[in-house]
PDB file of N, CA and C in Angstrom:
ATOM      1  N   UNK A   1       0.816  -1.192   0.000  1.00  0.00           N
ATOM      2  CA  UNK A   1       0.000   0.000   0.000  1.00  0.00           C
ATOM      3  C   UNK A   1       0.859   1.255   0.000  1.00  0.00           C
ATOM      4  N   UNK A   2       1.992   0.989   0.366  1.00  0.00           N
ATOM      5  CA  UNK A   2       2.956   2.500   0.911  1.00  0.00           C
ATOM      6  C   UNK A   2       3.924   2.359  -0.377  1.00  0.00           C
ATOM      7  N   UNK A   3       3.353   1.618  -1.389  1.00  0.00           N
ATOM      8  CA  UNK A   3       4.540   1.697  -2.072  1.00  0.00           C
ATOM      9  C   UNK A   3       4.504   3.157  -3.206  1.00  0.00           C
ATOM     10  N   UNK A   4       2.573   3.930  -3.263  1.00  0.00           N
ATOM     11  CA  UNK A   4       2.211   4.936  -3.770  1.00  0.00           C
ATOM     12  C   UNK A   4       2.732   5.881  -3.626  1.00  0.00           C
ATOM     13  N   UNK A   5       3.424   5.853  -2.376  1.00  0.00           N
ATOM     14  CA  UNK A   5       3.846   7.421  -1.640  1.00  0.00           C
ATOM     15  C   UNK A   5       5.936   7.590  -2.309  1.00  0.00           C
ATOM     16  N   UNK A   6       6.188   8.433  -1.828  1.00  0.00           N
ATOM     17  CA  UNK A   6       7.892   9.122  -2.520  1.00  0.00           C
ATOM     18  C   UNK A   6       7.855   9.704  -1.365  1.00  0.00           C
ATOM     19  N   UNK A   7       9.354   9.830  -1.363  1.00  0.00           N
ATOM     20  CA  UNK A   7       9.580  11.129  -0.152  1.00  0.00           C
ATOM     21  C   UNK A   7       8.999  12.375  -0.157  1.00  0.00           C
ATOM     22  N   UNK A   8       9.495  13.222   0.080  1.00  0.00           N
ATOM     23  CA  UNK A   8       8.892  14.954  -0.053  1.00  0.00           C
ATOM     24  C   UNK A   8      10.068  15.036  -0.942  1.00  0.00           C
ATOM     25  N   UNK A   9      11.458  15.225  -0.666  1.00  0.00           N
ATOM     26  CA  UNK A   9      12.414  15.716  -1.288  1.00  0.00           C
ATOM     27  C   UNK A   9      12.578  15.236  -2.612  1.00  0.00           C
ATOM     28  N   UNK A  10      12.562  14.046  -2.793  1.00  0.00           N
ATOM     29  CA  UNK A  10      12.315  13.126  -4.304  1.00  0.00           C
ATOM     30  C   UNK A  10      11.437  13.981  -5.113  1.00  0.00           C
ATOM     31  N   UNK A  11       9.812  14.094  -4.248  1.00  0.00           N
ATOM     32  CA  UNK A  11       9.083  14.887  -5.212  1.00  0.00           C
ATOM     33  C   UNK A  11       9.555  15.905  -6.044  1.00  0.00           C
ATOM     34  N   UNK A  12       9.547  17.028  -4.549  1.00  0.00           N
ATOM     35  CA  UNK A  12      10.165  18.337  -4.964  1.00  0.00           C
ATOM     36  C   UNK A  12      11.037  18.228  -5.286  1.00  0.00           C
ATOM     37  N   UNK A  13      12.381  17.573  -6.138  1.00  0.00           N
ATOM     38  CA  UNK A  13      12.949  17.284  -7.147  1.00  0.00           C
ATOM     39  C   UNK A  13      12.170  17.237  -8.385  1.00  0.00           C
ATOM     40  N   UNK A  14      11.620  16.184  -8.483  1.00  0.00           N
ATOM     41  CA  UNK A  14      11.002  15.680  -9.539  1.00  0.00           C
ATOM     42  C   UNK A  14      10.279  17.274 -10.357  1.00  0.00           C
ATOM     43  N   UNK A  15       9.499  17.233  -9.508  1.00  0.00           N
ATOM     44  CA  UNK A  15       8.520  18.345 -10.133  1.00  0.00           C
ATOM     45  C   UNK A  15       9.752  19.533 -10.538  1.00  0.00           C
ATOM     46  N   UNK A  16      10.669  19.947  -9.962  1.00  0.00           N
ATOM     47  CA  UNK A  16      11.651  20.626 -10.739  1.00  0.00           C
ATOM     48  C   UNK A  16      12.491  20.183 -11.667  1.00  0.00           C
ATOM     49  N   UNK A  17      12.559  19.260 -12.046  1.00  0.00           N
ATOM     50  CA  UNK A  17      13.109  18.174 -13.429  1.00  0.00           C
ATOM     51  C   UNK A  17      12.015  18.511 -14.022  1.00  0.00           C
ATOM     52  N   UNK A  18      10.861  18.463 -13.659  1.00  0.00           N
ATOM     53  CA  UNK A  18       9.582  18.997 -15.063  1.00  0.00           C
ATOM     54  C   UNK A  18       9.728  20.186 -15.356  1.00  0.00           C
ATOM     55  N   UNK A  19       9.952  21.051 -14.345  1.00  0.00           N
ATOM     56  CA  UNK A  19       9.604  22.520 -15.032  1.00  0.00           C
ATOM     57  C   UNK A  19      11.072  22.699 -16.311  1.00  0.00           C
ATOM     58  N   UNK A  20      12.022  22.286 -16.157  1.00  0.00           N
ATOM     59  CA  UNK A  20      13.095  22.138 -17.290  1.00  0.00           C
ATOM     60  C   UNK A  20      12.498  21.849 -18.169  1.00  0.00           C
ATOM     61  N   UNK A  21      11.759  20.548 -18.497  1.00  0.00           N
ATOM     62  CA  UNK A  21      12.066  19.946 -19.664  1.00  0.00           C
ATOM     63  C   UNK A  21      10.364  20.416 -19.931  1.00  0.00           C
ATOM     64  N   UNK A  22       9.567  21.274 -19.196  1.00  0.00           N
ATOM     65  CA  UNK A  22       8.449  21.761 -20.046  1.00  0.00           C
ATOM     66  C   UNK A  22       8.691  22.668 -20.232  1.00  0.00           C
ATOM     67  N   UNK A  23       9.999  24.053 -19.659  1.00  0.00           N
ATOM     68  CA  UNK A  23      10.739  25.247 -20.328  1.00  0.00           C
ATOM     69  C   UNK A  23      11.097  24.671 -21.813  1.00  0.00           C
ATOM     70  N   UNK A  24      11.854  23.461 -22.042  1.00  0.00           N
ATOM     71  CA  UNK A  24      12.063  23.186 -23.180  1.00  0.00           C
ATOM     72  C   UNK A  24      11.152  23.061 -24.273  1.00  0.00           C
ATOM     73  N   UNK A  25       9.954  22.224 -24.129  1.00  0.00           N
ATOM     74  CA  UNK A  25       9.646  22.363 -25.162  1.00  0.00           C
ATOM     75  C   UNK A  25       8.347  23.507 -25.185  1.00  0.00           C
ATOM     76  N   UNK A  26       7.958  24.154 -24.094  1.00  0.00           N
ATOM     77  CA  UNK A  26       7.388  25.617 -24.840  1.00  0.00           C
ATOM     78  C   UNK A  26       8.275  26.166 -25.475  1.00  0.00           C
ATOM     79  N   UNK A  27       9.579  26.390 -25.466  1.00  0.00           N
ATOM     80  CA  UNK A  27      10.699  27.160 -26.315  1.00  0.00           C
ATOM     81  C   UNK A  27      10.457  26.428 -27.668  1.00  0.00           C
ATOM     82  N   UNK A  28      10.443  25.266 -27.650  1.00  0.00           N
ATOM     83  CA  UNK A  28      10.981  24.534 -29.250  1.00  0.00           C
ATOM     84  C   UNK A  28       9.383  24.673 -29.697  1.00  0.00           C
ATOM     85  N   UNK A  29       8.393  25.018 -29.082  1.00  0.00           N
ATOM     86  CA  UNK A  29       6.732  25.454 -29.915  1.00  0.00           C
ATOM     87  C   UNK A  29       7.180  26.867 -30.647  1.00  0.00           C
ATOM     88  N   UNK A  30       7.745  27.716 -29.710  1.00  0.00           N
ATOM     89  CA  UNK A  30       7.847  28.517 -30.326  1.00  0.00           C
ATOM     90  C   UNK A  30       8.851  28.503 -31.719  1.00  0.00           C
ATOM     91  N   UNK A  31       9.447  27.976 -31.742  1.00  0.00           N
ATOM     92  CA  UNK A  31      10.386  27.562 -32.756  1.00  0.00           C
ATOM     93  C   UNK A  31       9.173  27.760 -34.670  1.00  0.00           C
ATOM     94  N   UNK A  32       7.940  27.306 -34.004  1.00  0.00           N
ATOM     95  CA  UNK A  32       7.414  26.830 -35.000  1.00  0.00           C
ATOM     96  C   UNK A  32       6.566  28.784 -35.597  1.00  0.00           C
ATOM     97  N   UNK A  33       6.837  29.323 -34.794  1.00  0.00           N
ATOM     98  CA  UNK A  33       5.979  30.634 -34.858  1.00  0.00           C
ATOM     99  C   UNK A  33       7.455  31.544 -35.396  1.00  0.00           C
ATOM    100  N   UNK A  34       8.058  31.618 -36.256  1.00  0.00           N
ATOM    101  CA  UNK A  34       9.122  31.819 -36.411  1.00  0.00           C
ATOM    102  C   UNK A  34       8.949  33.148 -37.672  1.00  0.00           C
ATOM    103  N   UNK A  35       7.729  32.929 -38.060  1.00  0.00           N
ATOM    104  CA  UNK A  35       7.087  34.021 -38.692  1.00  0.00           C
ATOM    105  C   UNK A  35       6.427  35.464 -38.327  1.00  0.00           C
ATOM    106  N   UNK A  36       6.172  34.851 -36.748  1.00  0.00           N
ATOM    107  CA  UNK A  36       5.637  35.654 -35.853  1.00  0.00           C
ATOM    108  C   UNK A  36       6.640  36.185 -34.919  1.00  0.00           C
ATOM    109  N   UNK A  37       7.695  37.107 -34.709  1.00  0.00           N
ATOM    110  CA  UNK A  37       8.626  37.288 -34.221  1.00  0.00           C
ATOM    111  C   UNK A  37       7.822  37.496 -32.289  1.00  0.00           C
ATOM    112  N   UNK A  38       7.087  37.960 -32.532  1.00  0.00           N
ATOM    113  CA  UNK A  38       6.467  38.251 -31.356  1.00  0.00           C
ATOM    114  C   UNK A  38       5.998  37.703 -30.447  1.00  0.00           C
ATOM    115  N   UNK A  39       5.479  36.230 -31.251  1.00  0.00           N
ATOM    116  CA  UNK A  39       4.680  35.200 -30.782  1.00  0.00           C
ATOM    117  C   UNK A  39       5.662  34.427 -30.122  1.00  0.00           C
ATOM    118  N   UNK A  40       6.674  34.300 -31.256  1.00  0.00           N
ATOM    119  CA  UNK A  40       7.916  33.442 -31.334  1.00  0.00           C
ATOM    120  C   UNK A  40       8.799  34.215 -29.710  1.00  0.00           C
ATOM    121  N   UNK A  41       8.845  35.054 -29.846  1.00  0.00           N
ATOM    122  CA  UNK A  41       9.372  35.646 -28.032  1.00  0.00           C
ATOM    123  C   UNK A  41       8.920  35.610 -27.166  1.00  0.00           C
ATOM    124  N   UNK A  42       7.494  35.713 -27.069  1.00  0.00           N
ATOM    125  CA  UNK A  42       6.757  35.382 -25.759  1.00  0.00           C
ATOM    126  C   UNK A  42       6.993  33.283 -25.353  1.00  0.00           C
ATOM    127  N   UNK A  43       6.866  32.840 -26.139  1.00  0.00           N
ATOM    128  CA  UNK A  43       7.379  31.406 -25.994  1.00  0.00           C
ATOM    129  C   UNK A  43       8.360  31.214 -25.591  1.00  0.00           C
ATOM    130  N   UNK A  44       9.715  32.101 -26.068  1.00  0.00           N
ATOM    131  CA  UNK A  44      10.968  31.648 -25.930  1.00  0.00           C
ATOM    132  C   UNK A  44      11.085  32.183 -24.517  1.00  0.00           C
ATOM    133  N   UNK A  45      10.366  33.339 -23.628  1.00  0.00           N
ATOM    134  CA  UNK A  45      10.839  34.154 -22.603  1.00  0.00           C
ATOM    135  C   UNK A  45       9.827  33.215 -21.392  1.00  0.00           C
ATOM    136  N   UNK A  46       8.759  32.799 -21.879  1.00  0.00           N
ATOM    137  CA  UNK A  46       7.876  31.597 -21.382  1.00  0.00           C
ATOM    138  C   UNK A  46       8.826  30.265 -20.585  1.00  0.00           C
ATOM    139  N   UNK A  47       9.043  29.748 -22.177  1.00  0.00           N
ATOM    140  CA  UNK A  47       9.741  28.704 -21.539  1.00  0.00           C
ATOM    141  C   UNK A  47      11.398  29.126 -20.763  1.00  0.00           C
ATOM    142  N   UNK A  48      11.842  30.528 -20.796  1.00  0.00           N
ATOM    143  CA  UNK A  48      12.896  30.599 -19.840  1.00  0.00           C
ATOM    144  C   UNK A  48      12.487  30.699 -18.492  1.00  0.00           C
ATOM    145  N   UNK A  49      11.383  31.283 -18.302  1.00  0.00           N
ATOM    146  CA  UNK A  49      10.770  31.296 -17.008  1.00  0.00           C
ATOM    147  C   UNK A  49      10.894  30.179 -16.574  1.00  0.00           C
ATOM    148  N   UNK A  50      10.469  29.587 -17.334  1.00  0.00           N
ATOM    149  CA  UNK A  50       9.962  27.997 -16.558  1.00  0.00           C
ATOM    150  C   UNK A  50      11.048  27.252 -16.188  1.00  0.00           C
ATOM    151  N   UNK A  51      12.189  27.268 -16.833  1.00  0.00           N
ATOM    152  CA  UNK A  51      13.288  27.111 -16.402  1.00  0.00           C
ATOM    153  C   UNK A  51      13.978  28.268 -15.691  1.00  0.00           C
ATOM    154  N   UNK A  52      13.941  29.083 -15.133  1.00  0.00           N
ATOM    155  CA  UNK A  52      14.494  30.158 -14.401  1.00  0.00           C
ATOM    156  C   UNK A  52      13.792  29.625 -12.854  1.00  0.00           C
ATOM    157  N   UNK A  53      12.047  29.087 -12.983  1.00  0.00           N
ATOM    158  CA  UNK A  53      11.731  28.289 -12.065  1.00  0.00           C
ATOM    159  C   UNK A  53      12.148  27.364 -11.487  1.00  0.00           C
ATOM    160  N   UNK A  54      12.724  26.815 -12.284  1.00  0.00           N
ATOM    161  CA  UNK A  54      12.817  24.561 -11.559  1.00  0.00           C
ATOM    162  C   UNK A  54      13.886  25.503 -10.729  1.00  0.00           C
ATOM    163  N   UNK A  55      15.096  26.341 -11.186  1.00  0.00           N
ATOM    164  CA  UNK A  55      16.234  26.809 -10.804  1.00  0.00           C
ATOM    165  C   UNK A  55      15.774  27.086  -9.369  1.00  0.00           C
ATOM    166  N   UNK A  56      15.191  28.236  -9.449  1.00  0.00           N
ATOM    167  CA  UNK A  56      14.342  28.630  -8.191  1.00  0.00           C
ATOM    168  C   UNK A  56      13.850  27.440  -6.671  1.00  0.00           C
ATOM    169  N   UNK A  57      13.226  26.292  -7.711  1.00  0.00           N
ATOM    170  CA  UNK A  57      12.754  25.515  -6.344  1.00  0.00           C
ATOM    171  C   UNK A  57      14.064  24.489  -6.219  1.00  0.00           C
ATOM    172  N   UNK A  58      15.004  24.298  -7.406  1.00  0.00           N
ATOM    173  CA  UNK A  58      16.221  23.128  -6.714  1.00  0.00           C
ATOM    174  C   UNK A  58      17.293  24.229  -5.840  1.00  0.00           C
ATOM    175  N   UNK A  59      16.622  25.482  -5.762  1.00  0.00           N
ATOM    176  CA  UNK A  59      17.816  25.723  -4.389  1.00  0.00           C
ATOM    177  C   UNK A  59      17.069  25.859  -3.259  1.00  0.00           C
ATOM    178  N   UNK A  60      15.561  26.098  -3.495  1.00  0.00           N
ATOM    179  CA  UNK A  60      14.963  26.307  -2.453  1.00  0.00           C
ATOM    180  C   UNK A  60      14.934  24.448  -1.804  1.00  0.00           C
ATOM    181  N   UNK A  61      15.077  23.359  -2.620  1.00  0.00           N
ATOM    182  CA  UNK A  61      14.925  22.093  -1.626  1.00  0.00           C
ATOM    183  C   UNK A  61      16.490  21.851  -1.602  1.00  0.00           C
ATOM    184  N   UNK A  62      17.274  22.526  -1.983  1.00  0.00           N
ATOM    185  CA  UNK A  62      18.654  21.998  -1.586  1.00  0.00           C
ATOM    186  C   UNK A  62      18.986  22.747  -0.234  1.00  0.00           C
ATOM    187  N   UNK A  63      18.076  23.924  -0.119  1.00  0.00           N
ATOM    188  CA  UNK A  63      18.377  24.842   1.396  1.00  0.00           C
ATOM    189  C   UNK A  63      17.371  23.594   2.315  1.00  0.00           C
ATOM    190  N   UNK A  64      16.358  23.283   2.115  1.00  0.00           N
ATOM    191  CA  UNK A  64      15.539  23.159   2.965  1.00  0.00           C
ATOM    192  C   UNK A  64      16.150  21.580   2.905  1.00  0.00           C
ATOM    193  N   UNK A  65      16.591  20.609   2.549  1.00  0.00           N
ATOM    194  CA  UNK A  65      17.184  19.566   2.434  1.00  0.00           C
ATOM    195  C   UNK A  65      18.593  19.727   3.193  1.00  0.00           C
ATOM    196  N   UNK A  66      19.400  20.729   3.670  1.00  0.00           N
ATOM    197  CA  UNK A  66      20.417  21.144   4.714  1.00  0.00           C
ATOM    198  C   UNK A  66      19.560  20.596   5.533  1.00  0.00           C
ATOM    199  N   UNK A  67      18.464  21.741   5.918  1.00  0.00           N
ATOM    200  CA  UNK A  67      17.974  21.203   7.337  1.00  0.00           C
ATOM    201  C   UNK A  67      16.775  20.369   7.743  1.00  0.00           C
ATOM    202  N   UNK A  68      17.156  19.335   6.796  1.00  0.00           N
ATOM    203  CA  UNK A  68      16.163  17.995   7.122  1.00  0.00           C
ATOM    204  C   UNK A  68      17.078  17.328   8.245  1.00  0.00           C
ATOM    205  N   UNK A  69      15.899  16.494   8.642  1.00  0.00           N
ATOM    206  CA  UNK A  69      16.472  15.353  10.018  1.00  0.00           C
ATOM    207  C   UNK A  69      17.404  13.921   9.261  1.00  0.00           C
ATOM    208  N   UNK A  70      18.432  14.053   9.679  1.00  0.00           N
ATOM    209  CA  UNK A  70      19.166  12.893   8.744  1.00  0.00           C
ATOM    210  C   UNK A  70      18.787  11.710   9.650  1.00  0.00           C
ATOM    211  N   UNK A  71      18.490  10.044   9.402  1.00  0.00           N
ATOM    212  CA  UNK A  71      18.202   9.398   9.941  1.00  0.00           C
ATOM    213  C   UNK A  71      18.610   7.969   9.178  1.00  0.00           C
ATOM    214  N   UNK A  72      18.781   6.863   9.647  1.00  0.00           N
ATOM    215  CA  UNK A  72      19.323   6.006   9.186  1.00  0.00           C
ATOM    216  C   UNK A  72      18.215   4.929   9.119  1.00  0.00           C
ATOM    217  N   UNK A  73      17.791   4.132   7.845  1.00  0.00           N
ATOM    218  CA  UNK A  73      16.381   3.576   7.590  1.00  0.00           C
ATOM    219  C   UNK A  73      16.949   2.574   8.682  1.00  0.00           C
ATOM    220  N   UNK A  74      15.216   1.895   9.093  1.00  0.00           N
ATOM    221  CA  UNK A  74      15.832   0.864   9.885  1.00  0.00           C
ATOM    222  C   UNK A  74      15.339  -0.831   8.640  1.00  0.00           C
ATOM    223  N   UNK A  75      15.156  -0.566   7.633  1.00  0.00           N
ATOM    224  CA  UNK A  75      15.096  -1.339   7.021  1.00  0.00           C
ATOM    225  C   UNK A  75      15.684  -1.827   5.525  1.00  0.00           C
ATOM    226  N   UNK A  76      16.497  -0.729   5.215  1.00  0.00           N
ATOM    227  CA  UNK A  76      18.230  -0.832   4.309  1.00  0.00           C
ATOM    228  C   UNK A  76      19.052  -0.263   4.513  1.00  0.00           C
ATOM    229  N   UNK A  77      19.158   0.457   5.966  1.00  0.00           N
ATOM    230  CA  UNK A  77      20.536   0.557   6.403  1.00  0.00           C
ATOM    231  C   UNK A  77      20.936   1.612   5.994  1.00  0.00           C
ATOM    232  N   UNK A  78      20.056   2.291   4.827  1.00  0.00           N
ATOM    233  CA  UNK A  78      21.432   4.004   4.477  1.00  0.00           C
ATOM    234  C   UNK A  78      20.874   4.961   4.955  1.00  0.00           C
ATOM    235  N   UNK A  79      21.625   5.964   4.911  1.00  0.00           N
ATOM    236  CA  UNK A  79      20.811   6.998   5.950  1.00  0.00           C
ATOM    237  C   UNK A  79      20.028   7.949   4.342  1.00  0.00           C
ATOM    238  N   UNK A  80      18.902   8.782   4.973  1.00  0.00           N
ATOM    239  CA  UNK A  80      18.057   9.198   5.053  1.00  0.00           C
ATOM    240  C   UNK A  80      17.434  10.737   5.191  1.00  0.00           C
ATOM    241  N   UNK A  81      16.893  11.334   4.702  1.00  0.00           N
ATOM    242  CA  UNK A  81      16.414  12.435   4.981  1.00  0.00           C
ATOM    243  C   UNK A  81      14.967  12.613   5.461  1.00  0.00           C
ATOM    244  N   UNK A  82      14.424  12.735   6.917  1.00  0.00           N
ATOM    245  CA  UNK A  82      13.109  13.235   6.891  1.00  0.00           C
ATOM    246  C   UNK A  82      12.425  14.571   6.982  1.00  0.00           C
ATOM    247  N   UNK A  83      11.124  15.249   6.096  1.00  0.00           N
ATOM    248  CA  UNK A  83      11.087  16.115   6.431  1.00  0.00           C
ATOM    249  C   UNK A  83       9.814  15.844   6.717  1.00  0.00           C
ATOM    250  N   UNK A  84       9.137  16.796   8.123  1.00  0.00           N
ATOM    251  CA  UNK A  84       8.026  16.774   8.400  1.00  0.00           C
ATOM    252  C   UNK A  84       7.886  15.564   9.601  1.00  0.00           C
ATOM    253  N   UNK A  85       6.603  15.340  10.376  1.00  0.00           N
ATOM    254  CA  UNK A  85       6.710  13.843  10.800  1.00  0.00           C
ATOM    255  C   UNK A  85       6.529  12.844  10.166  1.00  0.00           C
ATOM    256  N   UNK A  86       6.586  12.865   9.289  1.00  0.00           N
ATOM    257  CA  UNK A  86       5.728  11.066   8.482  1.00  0.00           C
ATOM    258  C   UNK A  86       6.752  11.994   7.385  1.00  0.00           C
ATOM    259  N   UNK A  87       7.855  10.469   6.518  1.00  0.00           N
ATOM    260  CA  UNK A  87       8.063  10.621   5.487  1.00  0.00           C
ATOM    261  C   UNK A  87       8.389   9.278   4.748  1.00  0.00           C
ATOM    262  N   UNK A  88       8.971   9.087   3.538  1.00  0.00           N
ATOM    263  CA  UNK A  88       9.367   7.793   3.466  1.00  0.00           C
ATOM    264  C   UNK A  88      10.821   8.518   2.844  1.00  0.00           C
ATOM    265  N   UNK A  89      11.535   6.520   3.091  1.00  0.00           N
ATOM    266  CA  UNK A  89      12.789   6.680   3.142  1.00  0.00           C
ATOM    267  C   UNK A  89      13.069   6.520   1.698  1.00  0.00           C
ATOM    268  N   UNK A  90      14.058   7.472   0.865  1.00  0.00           N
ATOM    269  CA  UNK A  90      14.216   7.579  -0.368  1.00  0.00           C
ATOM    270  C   UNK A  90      15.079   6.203  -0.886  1.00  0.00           C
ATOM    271  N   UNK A  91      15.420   5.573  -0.366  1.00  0.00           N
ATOM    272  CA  UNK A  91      15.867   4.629  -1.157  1.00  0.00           C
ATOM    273  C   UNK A  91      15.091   3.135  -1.663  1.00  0.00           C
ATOM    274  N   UNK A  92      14.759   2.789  -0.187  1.00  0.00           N
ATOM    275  CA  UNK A  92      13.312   1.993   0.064  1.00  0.00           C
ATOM    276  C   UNK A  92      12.066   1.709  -0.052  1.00  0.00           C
ATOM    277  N   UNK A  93      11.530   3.017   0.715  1.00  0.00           N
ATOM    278  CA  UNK A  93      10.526   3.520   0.610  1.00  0.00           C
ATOM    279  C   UNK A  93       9.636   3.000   1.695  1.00  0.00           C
ATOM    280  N   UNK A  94      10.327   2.722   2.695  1.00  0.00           N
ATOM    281  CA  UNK A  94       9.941   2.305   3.696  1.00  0.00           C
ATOM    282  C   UNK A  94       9.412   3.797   4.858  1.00  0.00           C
ATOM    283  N   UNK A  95       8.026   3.481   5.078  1.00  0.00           N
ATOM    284  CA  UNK A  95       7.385   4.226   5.973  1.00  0.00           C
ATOM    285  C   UNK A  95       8.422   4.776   7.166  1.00  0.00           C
ATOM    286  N   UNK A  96       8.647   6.248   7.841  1.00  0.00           N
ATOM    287  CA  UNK A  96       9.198   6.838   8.954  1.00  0.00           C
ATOM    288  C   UNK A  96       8.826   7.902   9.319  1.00  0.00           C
ATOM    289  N   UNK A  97       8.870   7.773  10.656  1.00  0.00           N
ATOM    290  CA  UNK A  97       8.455   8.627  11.768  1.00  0.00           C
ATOM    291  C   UNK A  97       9.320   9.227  12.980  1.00  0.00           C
ATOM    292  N   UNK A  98       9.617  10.130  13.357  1.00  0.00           N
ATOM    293  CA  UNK A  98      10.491  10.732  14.231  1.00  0.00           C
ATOM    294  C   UNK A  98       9.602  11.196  15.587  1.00  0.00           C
ATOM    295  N   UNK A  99       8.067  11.210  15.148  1.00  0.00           N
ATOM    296  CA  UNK A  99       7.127  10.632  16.245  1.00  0.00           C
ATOM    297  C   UNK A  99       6.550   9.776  16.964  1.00  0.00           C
ATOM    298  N   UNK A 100       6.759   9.614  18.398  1.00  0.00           N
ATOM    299  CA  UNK A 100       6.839   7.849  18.984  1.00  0.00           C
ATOM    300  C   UNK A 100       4.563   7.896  18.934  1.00  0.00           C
ATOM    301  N   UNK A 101       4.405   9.270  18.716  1.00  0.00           N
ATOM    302  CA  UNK A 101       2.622   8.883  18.975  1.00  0.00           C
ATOM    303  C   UNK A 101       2.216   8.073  17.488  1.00  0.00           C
ATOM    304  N   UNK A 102       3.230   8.149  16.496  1.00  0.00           N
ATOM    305  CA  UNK A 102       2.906   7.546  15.434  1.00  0.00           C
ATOM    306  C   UNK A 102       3.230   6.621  14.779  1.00  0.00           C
ATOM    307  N   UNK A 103       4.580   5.963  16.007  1.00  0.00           N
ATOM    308  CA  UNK A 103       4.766   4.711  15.923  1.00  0.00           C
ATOM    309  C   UNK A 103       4.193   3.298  15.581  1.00  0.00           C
ATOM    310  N   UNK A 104       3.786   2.381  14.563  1.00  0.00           N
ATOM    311  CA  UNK A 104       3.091   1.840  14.408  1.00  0.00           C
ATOM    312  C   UNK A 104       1.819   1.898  13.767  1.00  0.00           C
ATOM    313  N   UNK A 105       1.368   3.030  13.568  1.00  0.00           N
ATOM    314  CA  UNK A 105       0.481   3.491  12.616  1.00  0.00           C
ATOM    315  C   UNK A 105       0.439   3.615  10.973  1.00  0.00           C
ATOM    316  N   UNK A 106      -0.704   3.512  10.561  1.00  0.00           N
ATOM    317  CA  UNK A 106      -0.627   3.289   8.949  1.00  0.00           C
ATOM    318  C   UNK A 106      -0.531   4.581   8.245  1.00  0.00           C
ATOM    319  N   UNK A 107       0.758   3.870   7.367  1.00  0.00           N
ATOM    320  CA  UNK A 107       1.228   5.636   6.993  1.00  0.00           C
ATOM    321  C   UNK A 107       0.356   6.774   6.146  1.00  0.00           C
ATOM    322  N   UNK A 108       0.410   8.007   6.941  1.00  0.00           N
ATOM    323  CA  UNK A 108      -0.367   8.495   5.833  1.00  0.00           C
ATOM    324  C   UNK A 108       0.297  10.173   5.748  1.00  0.00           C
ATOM    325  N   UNK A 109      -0.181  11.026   5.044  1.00  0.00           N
ATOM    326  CA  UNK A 109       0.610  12.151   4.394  1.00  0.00           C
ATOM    327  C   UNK A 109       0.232  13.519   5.253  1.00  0.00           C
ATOM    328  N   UNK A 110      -1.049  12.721   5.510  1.00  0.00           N
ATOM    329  CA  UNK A 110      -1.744  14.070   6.460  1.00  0.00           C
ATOM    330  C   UNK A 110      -1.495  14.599   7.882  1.00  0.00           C
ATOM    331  N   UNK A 111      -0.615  13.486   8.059  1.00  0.00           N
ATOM    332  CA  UNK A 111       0.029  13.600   9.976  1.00  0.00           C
ATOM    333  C   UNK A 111       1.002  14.972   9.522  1.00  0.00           C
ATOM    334  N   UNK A 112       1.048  15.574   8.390  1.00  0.00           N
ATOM    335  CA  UNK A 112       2.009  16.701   8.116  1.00  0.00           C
ATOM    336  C   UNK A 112       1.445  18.061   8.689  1.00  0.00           C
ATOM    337  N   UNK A 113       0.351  18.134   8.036  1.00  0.00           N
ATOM    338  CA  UNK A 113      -0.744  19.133   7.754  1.00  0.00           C
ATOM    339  C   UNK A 113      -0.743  19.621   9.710  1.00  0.00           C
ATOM    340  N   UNK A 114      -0.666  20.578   9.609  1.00  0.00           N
ATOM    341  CA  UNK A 114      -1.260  21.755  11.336  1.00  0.00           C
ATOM    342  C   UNK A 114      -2.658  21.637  11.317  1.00  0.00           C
ATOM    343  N   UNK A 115      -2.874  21.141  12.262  1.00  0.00           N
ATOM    344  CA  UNK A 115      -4.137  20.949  12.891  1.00  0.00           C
ATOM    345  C   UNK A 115      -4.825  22.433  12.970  1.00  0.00           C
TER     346      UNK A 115
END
C-alpha cells in the first residue's frame, strides 16, 4: 500500500526536473511561430521562465534539504532524509516517523498538515 507514496524531497525534485524539460519544449513550440517574431518571443521568454523556475525551487529544496532530520532507515541501512513527521525513506521507501505517537500506525501524508 505504501509503495504509492515518494519522499517529499524526491518529489520536490522531480517536479523541478519537469519545469526544465516543459521550459524546453514551450521554447521549441515557439520555434514553429518563427514568422511571428512576437509570438515566437513570448514562448521563448515563457519557456525561460519555466526554467528560471525549476532553478528557483532546486535551491529552495537543496536549502531546505540542509535542514532535514538525517536518519538512518531501519530497514536498508542508508541513511536518510526526513522532512516533516511522516516521510518515506528515499531509497526503500519504507514508511518513517520521528514521532513515537505515530509509531506503528498506517502511513499516511496528512500527519504533516497543522491541525
Amino acid at each position: 500500500m505504501a509503495k504509492k507514496y515518494s519522499s517529499k524531497i524526491n518529489k520536490i525534485r522531480t517536479f523541478a526536473l519537469s519545469l526544465v524539460f516543459i521550459g524546453f519544449i514551450i521554447m521549441y513550440i515557439g520555434i514553429f511561430f518563427q514568422k511571428h517574431p512576437i509570438v515566437m518571443t513570448l514562448f521563448m521568454i515563457l519557456g525561460l521562465l519555466a526554467i528560471i523556475g525549476s532553478t528557483v525551487v532546486y535551491f529552495w529544496i537543496g536549502m531546505l534539504s540542509t535542514k532535514a532530520l538525517q536518519v538512518e532507515c531501519p530497514n536498508c541501512g542508508k541513511p536518510t532524509k526526513i522532512l516533516g513527521r511522516v516521510d518515506m525513506c528515499m531509497h526503500c521507501r519504507e514508511p518513517l516517523t520521528v514521532d513515537p505517537e505515530l509509531e506503528g500506525k498506517e502511513f499516511d501524508e496528512s500527519y504533516n498538515r497543522k491541525k
